[in-house]
N, C-alpha and C. Protein backbone atom coordinates (compact mmCIF):
# COMPACT_ATOMS: atom_id res chain seq x y z
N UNK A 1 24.66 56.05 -39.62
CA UNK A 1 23.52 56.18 -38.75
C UNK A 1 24.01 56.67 -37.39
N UNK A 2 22.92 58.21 -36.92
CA UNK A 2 23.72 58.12 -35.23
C UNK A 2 23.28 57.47 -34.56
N UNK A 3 23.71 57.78 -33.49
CA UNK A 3 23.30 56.74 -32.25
C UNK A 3 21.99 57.18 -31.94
N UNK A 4 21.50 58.01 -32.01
CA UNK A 4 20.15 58.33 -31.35
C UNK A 4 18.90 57.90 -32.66
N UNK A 5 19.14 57.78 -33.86
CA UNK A 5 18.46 56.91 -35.01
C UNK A 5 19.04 55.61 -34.85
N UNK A 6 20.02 54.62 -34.17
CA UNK A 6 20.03 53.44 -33.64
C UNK A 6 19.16 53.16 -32.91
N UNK A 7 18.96 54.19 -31.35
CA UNK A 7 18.05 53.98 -30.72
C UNK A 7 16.95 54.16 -30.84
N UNK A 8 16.72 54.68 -31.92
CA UNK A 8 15.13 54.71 -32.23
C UNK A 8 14.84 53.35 -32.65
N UNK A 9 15.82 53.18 -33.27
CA UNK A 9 15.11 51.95 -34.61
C UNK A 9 15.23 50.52 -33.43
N UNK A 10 16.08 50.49 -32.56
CA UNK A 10 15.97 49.54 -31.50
C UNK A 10 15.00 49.77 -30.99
N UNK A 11 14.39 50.76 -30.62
CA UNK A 11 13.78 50.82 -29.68
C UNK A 11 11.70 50.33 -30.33
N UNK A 12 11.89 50.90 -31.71
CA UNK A 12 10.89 50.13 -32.95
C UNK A 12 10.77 48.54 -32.71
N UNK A 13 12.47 48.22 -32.81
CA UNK A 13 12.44 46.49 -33.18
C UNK A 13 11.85 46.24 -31.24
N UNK A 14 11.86 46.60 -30.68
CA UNK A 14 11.48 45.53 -29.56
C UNK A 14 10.04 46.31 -28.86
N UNK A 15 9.59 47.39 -29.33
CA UNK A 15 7.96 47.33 -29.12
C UNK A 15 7.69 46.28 -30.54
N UNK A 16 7.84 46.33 -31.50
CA UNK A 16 7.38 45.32 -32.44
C UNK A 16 7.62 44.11 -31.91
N UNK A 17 8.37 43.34 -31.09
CA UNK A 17 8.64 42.12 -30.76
C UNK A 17 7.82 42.11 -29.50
N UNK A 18 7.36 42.78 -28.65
CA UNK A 18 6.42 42.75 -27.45
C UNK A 18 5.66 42.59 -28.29
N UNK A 19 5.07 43.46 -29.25
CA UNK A 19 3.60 43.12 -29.63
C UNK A 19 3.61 41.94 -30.06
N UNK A 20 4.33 40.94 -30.91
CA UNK A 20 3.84 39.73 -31.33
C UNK A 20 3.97 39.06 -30.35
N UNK A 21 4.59 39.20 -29.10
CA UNK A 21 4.08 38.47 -27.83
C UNK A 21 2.93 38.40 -27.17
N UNK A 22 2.92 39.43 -27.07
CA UNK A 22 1.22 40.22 -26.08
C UNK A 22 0.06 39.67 -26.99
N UNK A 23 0.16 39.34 -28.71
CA UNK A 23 -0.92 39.18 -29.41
C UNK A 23 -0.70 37.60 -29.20
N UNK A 24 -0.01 37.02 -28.46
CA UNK A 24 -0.08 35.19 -28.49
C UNK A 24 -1.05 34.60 -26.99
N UNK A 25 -1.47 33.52 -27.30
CA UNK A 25 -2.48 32.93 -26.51
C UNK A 25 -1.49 33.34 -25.11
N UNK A 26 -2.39 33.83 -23.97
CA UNK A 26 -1.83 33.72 -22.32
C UNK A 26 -1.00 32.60 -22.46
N UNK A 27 -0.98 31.37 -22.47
CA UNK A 27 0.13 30.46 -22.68
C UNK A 27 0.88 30.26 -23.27
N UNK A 28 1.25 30.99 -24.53
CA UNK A 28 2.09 30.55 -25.07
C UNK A 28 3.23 31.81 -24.85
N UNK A 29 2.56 32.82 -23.97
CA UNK A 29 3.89 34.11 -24.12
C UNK A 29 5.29 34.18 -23.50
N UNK A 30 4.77 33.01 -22.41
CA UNK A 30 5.99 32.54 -20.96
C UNK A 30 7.33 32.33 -21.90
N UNK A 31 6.92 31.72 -22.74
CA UNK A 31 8.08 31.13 -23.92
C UNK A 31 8.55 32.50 -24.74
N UNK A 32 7.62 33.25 -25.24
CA UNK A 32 7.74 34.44 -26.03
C UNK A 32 8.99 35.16 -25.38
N UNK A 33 8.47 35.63 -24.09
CA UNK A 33 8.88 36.25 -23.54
C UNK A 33 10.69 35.97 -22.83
N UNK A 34 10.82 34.60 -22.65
CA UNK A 34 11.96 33.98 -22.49
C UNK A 34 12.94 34.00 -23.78
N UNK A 35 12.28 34.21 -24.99
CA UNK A 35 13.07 34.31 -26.13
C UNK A 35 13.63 35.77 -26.19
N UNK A 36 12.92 36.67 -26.11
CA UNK A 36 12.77 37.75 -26.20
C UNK A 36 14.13 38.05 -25.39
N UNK A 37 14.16 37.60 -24.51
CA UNK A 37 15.21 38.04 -22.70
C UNK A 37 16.41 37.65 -23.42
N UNK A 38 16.27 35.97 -23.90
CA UNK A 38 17.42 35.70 -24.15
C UNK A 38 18.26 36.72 -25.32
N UNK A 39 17.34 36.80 -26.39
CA UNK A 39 18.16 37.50 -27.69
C UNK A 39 18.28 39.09 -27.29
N UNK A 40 17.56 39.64 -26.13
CA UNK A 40 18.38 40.76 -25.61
C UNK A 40 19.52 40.88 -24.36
N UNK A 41 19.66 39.59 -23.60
CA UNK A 41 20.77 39.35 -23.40
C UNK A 41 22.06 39.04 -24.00
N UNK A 42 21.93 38.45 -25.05
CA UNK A 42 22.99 38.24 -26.10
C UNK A 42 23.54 39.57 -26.75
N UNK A 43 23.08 40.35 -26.95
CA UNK A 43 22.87 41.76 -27.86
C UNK A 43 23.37 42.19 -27.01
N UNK A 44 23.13 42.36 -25.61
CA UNK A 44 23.98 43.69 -24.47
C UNK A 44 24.89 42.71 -24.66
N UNK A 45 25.47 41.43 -24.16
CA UNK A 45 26.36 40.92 -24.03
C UNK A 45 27.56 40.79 -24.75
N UNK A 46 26.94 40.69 -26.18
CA UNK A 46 28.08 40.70 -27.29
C UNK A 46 28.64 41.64 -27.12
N UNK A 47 27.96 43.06 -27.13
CA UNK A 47 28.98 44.07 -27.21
C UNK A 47 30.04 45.01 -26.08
N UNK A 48 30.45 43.52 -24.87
CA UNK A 48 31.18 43.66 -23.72
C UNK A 48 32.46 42.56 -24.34
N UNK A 49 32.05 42.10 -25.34
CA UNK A 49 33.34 41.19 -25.54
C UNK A 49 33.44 41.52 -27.19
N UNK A 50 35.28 41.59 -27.04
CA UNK A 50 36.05 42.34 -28.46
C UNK A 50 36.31 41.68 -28.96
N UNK A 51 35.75 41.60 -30.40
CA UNK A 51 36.14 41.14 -31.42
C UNK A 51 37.31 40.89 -31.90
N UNK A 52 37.62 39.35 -32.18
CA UNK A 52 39.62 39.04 -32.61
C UNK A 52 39.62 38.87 -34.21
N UNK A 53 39.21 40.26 -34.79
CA UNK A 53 39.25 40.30 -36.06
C UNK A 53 40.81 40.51 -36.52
């Protein structure tokens, strides 16, 4: 896969993950949205630290 069909398909997975936020009650998205941050902080993050395979 190239990189620019990576970024597509990333870029798929997290309008699909906004939308099941945006479609949750006004209260419950604060949380949505904090999940969301976190598991795309992890994702940039992982790939700043090398693997001791």
């Amino acid at each position: 896969m190239s990189t620019s069909e990576n970024i597509t398909q990333s870029d798929g997975e997290l309008v699909s993950a906004l939308s099941v936020v945006e479609d949750q009650p006004l209260e419950n998205r604060a949380e949505g949205y904090a999940k969301l941050y976190d598991d795309l902080r992890a994702q940039l993050e992982g790939g700043d630290i090398p693997s001791r395979d």
